[in-house]
Protein backbone atom coordinates (compact mmCIF):
# COMPACT_ATOMS: atom_id res chain seq x y z
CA UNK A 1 124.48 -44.10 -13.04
CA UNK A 2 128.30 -44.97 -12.34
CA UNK A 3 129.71 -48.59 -12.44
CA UNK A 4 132.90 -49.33 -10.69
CA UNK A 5 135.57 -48.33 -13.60
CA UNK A 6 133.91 -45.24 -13.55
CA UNK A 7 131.48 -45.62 -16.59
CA UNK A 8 128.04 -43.96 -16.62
CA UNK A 9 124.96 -44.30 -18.18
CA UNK A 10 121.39 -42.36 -18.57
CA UNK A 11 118.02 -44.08 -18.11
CA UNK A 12 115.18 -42.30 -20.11
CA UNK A 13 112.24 -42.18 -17.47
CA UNK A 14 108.47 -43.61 -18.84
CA UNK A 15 105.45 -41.65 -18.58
CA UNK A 16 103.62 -43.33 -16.10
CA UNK A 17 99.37 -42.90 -15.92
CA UNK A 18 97.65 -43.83 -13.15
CA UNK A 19 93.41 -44.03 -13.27
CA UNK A 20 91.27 -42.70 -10.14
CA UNK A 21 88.85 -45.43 -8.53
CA UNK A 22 85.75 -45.94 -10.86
CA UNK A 23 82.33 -44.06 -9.72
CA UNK A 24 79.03 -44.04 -10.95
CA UNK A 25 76.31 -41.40 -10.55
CA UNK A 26 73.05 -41.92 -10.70
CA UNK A 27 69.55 -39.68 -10.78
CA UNK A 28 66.14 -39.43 -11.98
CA UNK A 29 63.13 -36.42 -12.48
CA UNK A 30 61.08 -36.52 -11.12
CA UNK A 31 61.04 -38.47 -8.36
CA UNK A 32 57.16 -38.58 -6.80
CA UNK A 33 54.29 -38.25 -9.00
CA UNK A 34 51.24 -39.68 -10.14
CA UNK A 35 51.32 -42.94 -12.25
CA UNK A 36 51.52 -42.98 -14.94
CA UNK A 37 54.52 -41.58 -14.10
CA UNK A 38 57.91 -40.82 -17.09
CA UNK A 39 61.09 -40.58 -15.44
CA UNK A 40 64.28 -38.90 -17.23
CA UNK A 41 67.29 -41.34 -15.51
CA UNK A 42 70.96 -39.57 -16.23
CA UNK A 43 73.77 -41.86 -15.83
CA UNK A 44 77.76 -40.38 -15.40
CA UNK A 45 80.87 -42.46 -14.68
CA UNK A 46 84.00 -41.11 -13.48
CA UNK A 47 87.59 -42.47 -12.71
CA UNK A 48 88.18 -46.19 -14.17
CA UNK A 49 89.31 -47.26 -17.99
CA UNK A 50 86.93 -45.80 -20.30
CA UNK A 51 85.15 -46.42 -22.56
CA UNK A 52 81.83 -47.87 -19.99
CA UNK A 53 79.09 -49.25 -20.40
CA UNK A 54 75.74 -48.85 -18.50
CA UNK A 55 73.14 -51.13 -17.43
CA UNK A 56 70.05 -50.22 -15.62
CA UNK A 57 67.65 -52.09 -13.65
CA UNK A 58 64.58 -49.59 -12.71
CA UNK A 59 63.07 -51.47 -10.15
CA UNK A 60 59.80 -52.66 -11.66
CA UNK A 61 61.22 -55.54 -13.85
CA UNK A 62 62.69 -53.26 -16.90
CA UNK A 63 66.14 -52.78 -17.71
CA UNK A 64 67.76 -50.18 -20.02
CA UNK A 65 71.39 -50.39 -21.61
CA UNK A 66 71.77 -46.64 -22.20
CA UNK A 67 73.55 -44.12 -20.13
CA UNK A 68 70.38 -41.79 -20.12
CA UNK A 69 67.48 -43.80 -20.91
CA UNK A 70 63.71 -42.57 -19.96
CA UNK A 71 61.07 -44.75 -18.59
CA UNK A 72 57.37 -44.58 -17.52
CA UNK A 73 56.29 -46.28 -14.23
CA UNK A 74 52.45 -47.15 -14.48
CA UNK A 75 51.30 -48.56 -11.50
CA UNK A 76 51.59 -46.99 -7.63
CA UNK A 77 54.73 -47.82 -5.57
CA UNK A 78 58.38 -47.03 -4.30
CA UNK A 79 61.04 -48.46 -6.89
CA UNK A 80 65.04 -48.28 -6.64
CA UNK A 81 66.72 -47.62 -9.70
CA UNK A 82 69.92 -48.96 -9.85
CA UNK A 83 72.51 -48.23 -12.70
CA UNK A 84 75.35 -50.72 -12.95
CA UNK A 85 78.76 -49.01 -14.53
CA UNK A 86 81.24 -51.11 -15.88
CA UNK A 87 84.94 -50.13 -17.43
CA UNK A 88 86.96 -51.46 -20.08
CA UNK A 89 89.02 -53.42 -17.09
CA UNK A 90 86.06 -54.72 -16.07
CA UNK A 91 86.19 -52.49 -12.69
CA UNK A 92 81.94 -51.98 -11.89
CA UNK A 93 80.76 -49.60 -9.66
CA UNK A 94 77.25 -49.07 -9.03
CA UNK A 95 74.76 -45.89 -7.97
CA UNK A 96 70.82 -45.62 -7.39
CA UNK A 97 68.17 -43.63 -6.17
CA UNK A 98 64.13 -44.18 -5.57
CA UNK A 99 61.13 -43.43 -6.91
CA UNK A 100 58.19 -42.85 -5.40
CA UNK A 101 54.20 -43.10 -7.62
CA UNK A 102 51.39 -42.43 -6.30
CA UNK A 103 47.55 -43.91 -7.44
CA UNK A 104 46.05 -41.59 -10.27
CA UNK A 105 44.92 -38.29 -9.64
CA UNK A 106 40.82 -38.59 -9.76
CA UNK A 107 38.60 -35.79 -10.01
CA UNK A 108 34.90 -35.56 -10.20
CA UNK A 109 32.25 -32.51 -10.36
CA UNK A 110 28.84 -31.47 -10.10
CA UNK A 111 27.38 -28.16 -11.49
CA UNK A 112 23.77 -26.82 -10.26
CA UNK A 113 22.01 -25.39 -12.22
CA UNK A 114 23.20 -25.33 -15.38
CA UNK A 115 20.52 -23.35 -17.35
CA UNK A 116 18.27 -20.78 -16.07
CA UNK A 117 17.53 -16.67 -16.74
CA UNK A 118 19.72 -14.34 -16.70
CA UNK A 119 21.43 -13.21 -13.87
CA UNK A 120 21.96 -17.15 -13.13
CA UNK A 121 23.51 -17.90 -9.45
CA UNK A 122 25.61 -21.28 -10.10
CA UNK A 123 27.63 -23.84 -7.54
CA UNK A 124 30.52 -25.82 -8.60
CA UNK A 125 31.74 -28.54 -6.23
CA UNK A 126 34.51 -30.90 -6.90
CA UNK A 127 36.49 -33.79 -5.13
CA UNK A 128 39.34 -35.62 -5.75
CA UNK A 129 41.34 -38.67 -4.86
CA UNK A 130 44.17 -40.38 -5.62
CA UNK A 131 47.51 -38.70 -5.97
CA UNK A 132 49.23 -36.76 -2.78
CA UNK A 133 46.84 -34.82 -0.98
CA UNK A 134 46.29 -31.96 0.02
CA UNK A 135 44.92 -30.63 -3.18
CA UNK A 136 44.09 -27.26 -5.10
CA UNK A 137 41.26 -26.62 -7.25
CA UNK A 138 40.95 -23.77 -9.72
CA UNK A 139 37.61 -23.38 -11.75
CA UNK A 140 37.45 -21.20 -15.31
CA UNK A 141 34.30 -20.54 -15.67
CA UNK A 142 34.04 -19.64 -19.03
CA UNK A 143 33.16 -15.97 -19.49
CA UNK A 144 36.84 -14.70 -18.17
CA UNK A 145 36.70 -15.30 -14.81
CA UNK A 146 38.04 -18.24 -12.43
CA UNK A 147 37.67 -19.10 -8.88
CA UNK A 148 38.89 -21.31 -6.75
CA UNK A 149 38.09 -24.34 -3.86
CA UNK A 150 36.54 -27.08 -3.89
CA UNK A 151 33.16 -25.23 -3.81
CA UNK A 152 33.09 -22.42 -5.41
CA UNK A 153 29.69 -19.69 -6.79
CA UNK A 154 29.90 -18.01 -10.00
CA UNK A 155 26.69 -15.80 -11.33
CA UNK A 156 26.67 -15.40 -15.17
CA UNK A 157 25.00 -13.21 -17.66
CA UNK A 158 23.22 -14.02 -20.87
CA UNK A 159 25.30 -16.74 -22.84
CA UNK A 160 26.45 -20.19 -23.25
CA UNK A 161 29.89 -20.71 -21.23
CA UNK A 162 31.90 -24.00 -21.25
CA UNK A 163 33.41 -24.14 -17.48
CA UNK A 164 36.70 -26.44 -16.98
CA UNK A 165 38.22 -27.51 -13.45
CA UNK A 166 42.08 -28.09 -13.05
CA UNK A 167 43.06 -29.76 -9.51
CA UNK A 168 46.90 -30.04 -8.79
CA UNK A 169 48.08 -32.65 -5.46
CA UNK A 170 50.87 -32.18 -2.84
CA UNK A 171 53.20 -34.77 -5.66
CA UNK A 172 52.62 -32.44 -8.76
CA UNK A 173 50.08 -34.27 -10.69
CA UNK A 174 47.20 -32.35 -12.61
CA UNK A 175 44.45 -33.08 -13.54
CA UNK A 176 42.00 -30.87 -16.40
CA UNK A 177 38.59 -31.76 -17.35
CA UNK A 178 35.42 -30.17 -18.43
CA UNK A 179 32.88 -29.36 -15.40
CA UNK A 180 29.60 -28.41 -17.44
CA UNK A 181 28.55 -25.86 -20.18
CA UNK A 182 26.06 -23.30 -18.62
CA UNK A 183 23.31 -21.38 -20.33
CA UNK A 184 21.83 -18.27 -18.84
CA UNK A 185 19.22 -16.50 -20.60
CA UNK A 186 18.66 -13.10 -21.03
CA UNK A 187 15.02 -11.81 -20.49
CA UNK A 188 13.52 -10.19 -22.97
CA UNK A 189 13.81 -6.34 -23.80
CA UNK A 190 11.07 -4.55 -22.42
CA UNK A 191 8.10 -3.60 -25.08
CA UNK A 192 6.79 -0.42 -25.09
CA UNK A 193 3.41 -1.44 -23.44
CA UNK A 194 5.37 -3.55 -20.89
CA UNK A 195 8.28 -1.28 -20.11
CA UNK A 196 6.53 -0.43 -16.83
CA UNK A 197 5.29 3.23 -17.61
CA UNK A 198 1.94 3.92 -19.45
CA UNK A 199 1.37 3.59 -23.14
CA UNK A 200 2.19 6.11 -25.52
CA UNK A 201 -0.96 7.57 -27.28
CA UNK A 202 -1.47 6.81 -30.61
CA UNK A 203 -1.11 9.77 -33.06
CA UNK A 204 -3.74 11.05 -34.24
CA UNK A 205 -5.25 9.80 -37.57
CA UNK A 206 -4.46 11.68 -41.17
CA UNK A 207 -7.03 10.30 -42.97
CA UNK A 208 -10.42 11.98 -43.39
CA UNK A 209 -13.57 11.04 -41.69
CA UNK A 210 -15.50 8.66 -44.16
CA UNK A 211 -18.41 10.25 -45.97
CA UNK A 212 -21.60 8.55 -45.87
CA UNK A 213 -22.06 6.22 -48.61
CA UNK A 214 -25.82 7.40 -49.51
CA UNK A 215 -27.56 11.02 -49.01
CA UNK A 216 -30.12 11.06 -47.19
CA UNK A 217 -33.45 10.81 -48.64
CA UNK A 218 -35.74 14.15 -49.07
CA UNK A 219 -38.45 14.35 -47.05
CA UNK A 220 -41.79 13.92 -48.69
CA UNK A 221 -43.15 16.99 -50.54
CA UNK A 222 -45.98 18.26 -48.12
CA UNK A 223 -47.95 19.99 -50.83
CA UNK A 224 -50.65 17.31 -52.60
CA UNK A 225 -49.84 15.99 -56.34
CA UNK A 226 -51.02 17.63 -59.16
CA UNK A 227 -54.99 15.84 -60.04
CA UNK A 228 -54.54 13.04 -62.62
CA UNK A 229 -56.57 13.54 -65.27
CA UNK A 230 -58.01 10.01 -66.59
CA UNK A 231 -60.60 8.64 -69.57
CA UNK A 232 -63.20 6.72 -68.16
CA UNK A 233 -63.06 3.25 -68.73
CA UNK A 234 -66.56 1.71 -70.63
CA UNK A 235 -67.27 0.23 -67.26
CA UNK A 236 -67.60 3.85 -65.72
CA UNK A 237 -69.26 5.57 -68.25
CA UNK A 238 -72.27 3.15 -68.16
CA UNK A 239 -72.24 3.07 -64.29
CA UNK A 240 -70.95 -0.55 -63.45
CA UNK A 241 -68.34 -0.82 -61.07
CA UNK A 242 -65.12 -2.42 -62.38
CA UNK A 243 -63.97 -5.49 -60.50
CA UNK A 244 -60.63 -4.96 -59.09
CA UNK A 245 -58.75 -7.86 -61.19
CA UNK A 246 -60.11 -5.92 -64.34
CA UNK A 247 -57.61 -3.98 -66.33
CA UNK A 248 -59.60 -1.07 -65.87
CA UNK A 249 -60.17 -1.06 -62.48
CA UNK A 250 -56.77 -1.75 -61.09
CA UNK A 251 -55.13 1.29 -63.55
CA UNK A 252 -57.60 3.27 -61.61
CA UNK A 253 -56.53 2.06 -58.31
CA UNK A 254 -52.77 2.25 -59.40
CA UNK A 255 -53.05 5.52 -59.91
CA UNK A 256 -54.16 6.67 -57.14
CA UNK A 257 -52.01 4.95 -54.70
CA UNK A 258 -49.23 6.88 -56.88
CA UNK A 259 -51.02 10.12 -56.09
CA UNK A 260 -51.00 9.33 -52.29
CA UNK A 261 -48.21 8.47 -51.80
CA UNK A 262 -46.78 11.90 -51.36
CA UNK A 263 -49.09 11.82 -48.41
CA UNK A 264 -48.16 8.45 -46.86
CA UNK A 265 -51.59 6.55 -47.23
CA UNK A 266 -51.17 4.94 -50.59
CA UNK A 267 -49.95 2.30 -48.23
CA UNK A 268 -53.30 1.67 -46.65
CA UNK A 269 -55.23 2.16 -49.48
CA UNK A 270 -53.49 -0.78 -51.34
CA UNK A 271 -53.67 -2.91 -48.57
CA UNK A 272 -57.58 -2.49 -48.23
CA UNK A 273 -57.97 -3.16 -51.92
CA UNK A 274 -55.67 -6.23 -51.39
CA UNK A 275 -58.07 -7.18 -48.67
CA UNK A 276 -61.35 -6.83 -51.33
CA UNK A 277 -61.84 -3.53 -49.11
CA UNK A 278 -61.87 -1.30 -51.91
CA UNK A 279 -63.54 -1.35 -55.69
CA UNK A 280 -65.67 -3.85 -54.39
């Protein structure tokens, strides 16, 4: 710069900083689901003084000072949250966004039948409510295998199988639980007498035929016994009879029933003398 004697001079220019408008941004994830619901809220500023500071109202009564707080809504509804931004000029600016929770997912199930032999035919049925419809179910049934609908037929072998149900809704809740354990016996293994063909024969024995226990008797001699040669008694050499009680008498008789014998009438013979038939 020149002055009118013709001096000059040199102004230094300043560095001069100028500061866009101040924005806030705003957002939340998710943004529909099933209460209970957590929401992750992300808060950015741009433009303005720094340093900021955030303030959040979330629509249900809470507020949150952080710039990415998260927060769980519990109860169905639509809620704005709003996030407040404010620089160190005091400059605000503001940003928000909705969220949307549904009623809890419900799910309940029947199982029929859940025990029975072996190959056992079984029907799962669910229903739900609650959430977002429409909804998706998906059945494990235990032994590997899944199906899916809301009625569904599964046949199991032998076991015990524990058989869960997962249903998902048009908002992305889930719901697991367990539907029923299941117990499907196995029939027996066939015997060999029930296997449905004949018997096998039973082998044939090792062991001897038993012996009789006692020979059999010989058969009576059919040639008469040698005479018996006796001493008459005092009785018999004077004539007189012997009674039959007498000693005498009844050696007599004893001997011969042992002589006839042989021939099968000593029998008789000491019967009649038993009946006073004989030495009388």
């Amino acid at each position: 710069m020149t002055d009118g004697t013709g001096a000059t001079a040199t102004a230094l220019a300043g560095t001069v900083t100028v500061n866009g408008p101040l924005a806030a941004t705003a957002a939340g994830t998710p943004l529909t689901g099933d209460a209970p619901m957590m929401v992750k809220l992300t808060g950015s500023a741009a433009g303005g003084v720094p340093p900021y500071s955030y303030a959040w109202d979330l629509g249900d009564g809470t507020t949150k000072a952080q710039a990415n707080p998260t927060h769980v809504y519990s109860s169905r509804g639509t809620y704005t949250a709003t996030l407040t931004l404010t620089d160190s000029k005091g400059t605000t600016s503001h940003a928000s966004f909705q969220v949307t929770v549904y009623d809890p997912l419900r799910v309940t199930s029947s199982v029929t039948p859940t025990s029975g032999g072996a190959p056992l035919s079984v029907t799962f049925t669910g229903s739900a409510s609650g959430g977002l419809p429409p909804y998706q179910f998906t059945w494990q049934f235990g032994d590997g295998s899944s199906g899916s609908g809301a009625t569904a037929t599964h046949a199991y072998a032998g076991g015990s199988f524990n058989a869960t149900l997962t249903v998902r809704d048009a908002a992305g809740g889930v719901w697991t639980g367990a539907a029923a354990n299941v117990t499907a016996t196995a029939p027996p293994a066939p015997s060999p007498t029930t296997g449905g063909g004949a018997a096998a024969p039973a082998p044939p024995s090792t062991t001897s035929p038993s012996q009789p226990t006692t020979a059999p008797s010989a058969p009576a001699s059919a040639e008469p016994s040698e005479p018996v040669e006796t001493q008459p008694t005092p009785a018999a050499a004077n004539n007189q009879p012997e009674a039959p009680g007498s000693p005498g008498g009844l050696g007599v008789l004893l001997l011969v029933i042992g002589s006839l014998l042989g021939t099968g009438l000593g029998g008789a013979v000491f019967l009649a003398w038993r009946n006073g038939r004989v030495g009388r």
